[in-house]
N, C-alpha and C. Protein backbone atom coordinates (compact mmCIF):
# COMPACT_ATOMS: atom_id res chain seq x y z
N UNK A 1 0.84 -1.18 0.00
CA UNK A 1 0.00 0.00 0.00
C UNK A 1 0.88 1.24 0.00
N UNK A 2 0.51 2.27 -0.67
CA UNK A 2 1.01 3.20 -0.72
C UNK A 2 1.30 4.16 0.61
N UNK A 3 2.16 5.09 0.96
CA UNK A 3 2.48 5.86 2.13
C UNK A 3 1.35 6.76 2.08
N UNK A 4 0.52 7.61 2.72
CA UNK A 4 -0.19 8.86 2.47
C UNK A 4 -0.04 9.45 3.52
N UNK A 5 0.09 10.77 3.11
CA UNK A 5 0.27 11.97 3.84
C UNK A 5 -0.52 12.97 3.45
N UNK A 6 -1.45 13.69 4.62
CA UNK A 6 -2.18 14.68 4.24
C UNK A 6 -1.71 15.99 4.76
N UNK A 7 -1.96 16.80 3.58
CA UNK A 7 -1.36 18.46 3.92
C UNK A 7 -2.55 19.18 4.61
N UNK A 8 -3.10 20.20 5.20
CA UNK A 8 -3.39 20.61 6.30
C UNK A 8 -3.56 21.82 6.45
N UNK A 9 -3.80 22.74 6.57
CA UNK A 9 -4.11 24.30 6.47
C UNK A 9 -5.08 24.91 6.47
N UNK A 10 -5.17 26.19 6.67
CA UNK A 10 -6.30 27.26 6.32
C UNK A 10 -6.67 27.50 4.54
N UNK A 11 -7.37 27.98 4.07
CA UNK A 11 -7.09 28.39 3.06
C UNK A 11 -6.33 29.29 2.27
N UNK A 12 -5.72 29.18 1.52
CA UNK A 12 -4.46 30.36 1.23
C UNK A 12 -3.56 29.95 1.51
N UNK A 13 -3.88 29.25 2.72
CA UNK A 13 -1.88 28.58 3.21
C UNK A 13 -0.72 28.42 2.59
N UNK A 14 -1.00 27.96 1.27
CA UNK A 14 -0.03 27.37 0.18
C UNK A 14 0.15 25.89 -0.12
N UNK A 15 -1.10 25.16 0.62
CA UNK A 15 -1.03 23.73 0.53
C UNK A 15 -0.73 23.24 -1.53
N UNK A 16 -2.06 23.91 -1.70
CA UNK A 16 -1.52 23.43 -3.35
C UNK A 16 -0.26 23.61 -4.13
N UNK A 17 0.35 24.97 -3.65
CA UNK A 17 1.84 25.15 -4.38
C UNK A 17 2.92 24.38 -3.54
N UNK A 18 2.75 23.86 -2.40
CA UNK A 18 3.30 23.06 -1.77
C UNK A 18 3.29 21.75 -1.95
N UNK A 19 2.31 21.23 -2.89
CA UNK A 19 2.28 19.68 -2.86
C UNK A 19 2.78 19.96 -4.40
N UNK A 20 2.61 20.86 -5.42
CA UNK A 20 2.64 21.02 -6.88
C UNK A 20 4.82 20.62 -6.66
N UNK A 21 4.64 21.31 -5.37
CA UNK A 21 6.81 21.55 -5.63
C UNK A 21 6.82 20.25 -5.07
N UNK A 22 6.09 19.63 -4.22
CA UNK A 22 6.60 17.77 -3.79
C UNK A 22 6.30 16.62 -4.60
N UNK A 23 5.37 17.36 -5.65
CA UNK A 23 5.14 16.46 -6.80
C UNK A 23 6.72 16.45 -7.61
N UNK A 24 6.77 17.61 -7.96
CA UNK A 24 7.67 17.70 -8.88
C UNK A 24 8.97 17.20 -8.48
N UNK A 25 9.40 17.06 -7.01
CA UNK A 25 10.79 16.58 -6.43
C UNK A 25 10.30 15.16 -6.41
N UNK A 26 9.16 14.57 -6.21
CA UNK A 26 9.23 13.12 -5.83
C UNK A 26 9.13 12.94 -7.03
N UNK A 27 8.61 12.81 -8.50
CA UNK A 27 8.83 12.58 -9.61
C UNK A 27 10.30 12.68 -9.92
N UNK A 28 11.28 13.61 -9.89
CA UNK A 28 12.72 13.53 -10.35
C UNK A 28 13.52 11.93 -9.36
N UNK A 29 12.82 11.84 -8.73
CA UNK A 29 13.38 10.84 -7.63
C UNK A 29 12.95 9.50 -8.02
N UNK A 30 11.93 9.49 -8.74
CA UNK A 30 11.34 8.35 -9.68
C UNK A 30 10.53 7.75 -8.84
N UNK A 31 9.27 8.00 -7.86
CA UNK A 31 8.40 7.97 -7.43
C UNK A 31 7.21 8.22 -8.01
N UNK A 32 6.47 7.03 -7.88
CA UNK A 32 4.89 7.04 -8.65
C UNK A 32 4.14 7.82 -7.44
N UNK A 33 3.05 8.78 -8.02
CA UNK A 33 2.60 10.09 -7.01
C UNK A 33 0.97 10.11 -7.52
N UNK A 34 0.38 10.01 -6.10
CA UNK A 34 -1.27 10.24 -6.42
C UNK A 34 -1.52 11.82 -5.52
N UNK A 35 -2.29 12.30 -6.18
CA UNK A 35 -3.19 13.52 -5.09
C UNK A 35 -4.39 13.11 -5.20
N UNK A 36 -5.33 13.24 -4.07
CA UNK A 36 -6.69 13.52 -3.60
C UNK A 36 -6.85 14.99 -3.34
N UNK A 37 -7.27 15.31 -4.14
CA UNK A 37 -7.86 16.89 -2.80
C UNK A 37 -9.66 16.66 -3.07
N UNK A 38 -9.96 17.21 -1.32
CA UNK A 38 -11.19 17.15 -1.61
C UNK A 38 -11.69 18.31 -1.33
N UNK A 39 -12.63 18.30 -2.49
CA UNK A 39 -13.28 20.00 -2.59
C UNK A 39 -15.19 20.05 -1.93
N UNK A 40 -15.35 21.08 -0.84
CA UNK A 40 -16.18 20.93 -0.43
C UNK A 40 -17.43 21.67 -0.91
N UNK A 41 -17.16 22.12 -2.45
CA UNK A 41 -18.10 22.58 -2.96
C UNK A 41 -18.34 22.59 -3.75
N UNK A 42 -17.98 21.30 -4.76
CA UNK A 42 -17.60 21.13 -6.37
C UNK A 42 -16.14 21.55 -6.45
N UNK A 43 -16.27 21.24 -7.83
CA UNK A 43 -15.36 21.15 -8.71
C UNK A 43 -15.17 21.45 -10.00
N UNK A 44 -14.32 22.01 -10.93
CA UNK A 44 -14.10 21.79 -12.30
C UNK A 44 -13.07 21.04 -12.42
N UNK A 45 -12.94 20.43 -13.51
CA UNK A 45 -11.88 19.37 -13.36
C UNK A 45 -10.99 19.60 -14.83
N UNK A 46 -9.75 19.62 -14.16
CA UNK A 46 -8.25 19.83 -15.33
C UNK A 46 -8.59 21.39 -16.04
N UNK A 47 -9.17 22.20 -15.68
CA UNK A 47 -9.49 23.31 -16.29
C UNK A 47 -8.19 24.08 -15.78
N UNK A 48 -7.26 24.91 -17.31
CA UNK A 48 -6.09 25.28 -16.85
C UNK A 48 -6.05 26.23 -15.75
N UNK A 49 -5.11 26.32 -14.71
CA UNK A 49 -5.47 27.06 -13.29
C UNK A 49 -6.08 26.21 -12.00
N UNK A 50 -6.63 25.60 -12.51
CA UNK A 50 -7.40 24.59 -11.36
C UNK A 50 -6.09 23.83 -10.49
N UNK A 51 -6.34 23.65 -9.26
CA UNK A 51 -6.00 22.52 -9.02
C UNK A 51 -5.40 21.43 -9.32
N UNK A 52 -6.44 20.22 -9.68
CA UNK A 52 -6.53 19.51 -10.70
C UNK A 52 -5.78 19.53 -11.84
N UNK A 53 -5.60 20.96 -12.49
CA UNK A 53 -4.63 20.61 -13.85
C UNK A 53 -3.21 20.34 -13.21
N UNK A 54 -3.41 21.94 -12.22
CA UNK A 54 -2.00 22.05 -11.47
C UNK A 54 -0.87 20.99 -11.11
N UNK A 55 -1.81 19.85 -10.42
CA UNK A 55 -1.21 18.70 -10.16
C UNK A 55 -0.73 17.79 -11.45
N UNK A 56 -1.54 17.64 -12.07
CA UNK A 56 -1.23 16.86 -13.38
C UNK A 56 0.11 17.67 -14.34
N UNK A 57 -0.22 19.10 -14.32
CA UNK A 57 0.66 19.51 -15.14
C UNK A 57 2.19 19.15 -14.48
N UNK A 58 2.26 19.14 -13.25
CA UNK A 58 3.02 18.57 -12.03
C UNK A 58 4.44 17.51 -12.18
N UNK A 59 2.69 16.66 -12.92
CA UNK A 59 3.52 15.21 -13.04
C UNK A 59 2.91 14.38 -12.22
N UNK A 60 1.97 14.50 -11.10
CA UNK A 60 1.33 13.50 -10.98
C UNK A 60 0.40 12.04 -11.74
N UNK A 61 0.83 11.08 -11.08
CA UNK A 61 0.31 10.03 -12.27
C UNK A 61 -1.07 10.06 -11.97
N UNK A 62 -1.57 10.27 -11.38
CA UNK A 62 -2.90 10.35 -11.17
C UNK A 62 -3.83 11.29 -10.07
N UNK A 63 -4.80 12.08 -10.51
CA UNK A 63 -5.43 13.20 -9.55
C UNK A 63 -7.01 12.57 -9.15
N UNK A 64 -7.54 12.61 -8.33
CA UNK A 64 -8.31 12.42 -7.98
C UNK A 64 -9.05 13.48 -7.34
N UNK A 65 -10.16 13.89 -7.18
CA UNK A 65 -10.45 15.20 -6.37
C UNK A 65 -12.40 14.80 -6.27
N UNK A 66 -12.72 14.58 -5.06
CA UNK A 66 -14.09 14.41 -4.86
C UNK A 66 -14.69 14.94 -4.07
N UNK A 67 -15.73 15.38 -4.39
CA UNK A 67 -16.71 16.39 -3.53
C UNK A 67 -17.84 15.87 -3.17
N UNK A 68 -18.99 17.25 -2.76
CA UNK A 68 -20.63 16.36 -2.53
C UNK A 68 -21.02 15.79 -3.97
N UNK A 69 -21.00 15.03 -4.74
CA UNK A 69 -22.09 14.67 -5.68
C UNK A 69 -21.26 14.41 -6.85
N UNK A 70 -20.18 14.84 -6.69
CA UNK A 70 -19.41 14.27 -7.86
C UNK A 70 -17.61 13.72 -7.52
N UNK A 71 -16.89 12.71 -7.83
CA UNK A 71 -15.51 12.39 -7.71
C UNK A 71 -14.71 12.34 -9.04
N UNK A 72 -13.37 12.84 -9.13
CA UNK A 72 -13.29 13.46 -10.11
C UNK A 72 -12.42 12.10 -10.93
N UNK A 73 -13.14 11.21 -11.36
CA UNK A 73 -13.07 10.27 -12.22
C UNK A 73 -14.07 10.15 -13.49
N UNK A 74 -14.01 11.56 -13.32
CA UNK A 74 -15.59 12.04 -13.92
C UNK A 74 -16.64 10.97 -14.18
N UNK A 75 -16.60 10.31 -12.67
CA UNK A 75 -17.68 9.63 -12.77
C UNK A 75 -18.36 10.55 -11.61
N UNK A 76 -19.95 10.28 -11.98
CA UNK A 76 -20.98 11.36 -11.43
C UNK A 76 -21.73 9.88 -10.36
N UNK A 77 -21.83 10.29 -9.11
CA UNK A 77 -22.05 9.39 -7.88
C UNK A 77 -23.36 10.07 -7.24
N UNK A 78 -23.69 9.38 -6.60
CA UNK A 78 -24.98 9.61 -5.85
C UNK A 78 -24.77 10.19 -4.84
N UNK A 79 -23.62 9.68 -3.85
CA UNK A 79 -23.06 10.47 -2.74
C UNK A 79 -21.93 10.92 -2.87
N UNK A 80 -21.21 11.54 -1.85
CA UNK A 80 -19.70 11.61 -1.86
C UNK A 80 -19.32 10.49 -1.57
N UNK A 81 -17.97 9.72 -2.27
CA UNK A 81 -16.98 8.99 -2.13
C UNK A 81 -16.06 9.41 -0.39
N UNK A 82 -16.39 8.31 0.23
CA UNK A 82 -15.45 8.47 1.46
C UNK A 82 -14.12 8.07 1.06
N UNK A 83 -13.21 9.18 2.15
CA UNK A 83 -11.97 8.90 1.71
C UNK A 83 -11.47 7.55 1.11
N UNK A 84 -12.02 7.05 2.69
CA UNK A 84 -10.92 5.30 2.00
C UNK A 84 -11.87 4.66 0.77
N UNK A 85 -13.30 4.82 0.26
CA UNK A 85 -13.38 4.70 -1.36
C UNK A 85 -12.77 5.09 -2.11
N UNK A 86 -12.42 6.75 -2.11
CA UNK A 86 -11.53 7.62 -2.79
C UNK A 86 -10.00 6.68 -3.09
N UNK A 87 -9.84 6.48 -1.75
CA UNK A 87 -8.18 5.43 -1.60
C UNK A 87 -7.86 4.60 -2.26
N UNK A 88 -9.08 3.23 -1.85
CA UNK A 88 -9.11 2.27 -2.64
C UNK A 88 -9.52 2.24 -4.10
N UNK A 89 -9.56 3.53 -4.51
CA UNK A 89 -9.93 3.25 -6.23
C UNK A 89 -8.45 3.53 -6.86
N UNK A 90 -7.44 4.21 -5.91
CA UNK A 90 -6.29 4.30 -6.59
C UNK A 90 -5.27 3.00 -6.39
N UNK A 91 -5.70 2.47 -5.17
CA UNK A 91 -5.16 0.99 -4.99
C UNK A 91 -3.37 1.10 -4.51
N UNK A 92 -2.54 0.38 -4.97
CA UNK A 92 -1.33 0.48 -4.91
C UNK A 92 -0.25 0.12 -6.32
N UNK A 93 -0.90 1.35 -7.12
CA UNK A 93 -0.17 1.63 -8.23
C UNK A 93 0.90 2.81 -8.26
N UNK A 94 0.72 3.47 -7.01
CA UNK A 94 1.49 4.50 -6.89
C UNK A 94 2.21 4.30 -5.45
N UNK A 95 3.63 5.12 -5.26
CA UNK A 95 4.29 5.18 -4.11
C UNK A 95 3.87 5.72 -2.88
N UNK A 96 3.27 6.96 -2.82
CA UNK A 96 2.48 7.77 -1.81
C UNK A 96 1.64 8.65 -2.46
N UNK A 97 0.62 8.66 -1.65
CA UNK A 97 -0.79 9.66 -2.08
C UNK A 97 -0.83 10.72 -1.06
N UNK A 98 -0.38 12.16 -1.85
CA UNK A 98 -0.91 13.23 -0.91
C UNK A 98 -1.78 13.83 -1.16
N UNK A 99 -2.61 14.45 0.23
CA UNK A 99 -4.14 14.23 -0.04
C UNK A 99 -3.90 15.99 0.68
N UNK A 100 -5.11 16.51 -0.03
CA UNK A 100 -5.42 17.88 0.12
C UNK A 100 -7.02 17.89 0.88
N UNK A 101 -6.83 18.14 2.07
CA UNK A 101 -8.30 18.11 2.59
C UNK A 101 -8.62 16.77 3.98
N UNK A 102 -10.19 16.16 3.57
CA UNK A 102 -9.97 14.71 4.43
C UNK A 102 -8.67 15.18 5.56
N UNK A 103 -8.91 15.95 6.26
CA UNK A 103 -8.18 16.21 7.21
C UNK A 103 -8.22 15.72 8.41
N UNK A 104 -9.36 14.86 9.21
CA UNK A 104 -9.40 13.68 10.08
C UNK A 104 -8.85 12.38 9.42
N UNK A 105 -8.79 11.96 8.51
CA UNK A 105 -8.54 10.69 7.93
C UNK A 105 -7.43 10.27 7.95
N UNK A 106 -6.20 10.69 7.35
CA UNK A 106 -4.51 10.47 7.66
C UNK A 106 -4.15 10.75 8.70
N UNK A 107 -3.02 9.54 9.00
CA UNK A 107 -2.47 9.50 10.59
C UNK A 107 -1.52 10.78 10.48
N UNK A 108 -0.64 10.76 9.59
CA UNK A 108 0.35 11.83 9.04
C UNK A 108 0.10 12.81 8.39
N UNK A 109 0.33 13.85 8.89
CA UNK A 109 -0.15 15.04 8.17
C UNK A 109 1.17 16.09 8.34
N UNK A 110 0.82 16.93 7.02
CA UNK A 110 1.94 18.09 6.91
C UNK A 110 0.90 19.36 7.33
N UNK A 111 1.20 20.20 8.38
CA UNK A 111 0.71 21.15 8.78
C UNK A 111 1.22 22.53 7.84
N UNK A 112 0.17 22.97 6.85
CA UNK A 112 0.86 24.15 6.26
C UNK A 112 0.28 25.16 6.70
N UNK A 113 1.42 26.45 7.24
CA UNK A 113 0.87 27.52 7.68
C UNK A 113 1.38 29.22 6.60
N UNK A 114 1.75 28.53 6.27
CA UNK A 114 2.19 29.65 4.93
C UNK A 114 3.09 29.49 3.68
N UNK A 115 3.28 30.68 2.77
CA UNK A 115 4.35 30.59 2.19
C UNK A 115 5.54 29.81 2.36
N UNK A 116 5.97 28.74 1.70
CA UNK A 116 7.07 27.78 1.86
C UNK A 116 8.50 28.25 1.31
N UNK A 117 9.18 28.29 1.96
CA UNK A 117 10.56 28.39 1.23
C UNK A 117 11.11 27.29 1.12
N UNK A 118 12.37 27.48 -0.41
CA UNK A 118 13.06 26.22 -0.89
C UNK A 118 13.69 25.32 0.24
N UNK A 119 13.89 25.65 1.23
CA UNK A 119 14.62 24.92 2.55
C UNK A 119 13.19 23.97 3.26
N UNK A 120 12.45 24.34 3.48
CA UNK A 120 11.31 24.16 3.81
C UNK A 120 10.54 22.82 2.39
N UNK A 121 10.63 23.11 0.92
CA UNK A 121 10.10 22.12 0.06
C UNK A 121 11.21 21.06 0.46
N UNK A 122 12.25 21.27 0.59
CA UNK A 122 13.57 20.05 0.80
C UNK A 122 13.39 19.27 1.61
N UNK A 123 12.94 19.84 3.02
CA UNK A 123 12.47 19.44 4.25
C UNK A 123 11.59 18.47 4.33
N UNK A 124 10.67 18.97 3.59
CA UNK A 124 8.84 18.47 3.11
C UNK A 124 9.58 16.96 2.19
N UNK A 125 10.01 16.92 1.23
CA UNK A 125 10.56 16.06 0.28
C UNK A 125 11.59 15.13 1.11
N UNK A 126 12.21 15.59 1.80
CA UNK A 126 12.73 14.32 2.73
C UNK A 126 11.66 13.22 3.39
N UNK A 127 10.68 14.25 4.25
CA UNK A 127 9.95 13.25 5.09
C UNK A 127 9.38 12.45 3.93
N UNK A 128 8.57 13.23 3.31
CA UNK A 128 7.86 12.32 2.35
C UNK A 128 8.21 10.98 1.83
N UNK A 129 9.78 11.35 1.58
CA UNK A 129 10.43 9.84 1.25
C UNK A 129 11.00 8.96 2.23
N UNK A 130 11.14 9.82 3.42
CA UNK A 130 11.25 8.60 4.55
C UNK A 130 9.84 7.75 4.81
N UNK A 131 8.63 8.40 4.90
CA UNK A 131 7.43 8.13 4.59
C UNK A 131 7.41 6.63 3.68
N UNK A 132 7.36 6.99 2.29
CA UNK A 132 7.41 6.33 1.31
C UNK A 132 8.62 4.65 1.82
N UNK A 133 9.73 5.16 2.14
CA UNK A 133 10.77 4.05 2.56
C UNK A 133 10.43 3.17 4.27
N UNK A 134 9.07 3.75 4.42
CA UNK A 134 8.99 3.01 5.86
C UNK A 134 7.28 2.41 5.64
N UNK A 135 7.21 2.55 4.50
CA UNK A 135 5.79 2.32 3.96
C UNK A 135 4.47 2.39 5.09
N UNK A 136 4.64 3.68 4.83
CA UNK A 136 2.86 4.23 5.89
C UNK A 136 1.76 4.23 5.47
């Protein structure tokens, strides 16, 4: 099973440009990479600017993002997808899944409280792969 770690914040924090720079370091490292974010009020999905593209444009191998009434497999659901549905549809094709949101659900979480500096993404990109190498 894959490691997951969920990022954590207010809004604005910088969680998304923060997981967009741990995508991009765990990809050079040759790590298969999922995101979840879950959006609590809809969604558009891969629309350039979004989220969603953000991550993909990233390099993530796969985005996932589910809300009330829709999960972004653009399949259209009756309810929301609970996390661990959300989880188990990505399975263990990837190394670690960081998840944006579902903030009770992961044991591990990255607390973001602002603007990140490059010392700080390095930081973030270590644990992650100690994470990944101790399989959480």
């Amino acid at each position: 099973m894959a490691a997951i770690v969920s990022f954590v914040g207010k809004s604005g924090s910088g969680k998304t440009t923060l997981i967009e720079g741990a995508i991009r370091e765990l990809k050079k490292k040759g790590y298969r990479v999922a995101v979840v974010k879950h959006a609590h009020h809809g969604f558009e999905m891969d629309r350039p600017g979004k989220d969603s593209w953000r991550f993909a444009q990233a390099g993530s191998d796969i985005v996932a993002v589910s809300s009330p009434g829709r999960v972004a497999f653009l399949e259209h659901v009756d309810d929301e997808l609970d996390y661990d549905r959300v989880i188990s549809r990505i399975g263990s094709r990837v190394d670690i899944i960081l998840v944006e949101g579902f903030k009770q659900a992961s044991k591990v979480k990255v607390e973001v409280a602002g603007a990140e500096r490059g010392d700080d993404l390095a930081k973030i990109v270590d644990f992650l792969v100690e994470q990944i190498q101790q399989g959480k």
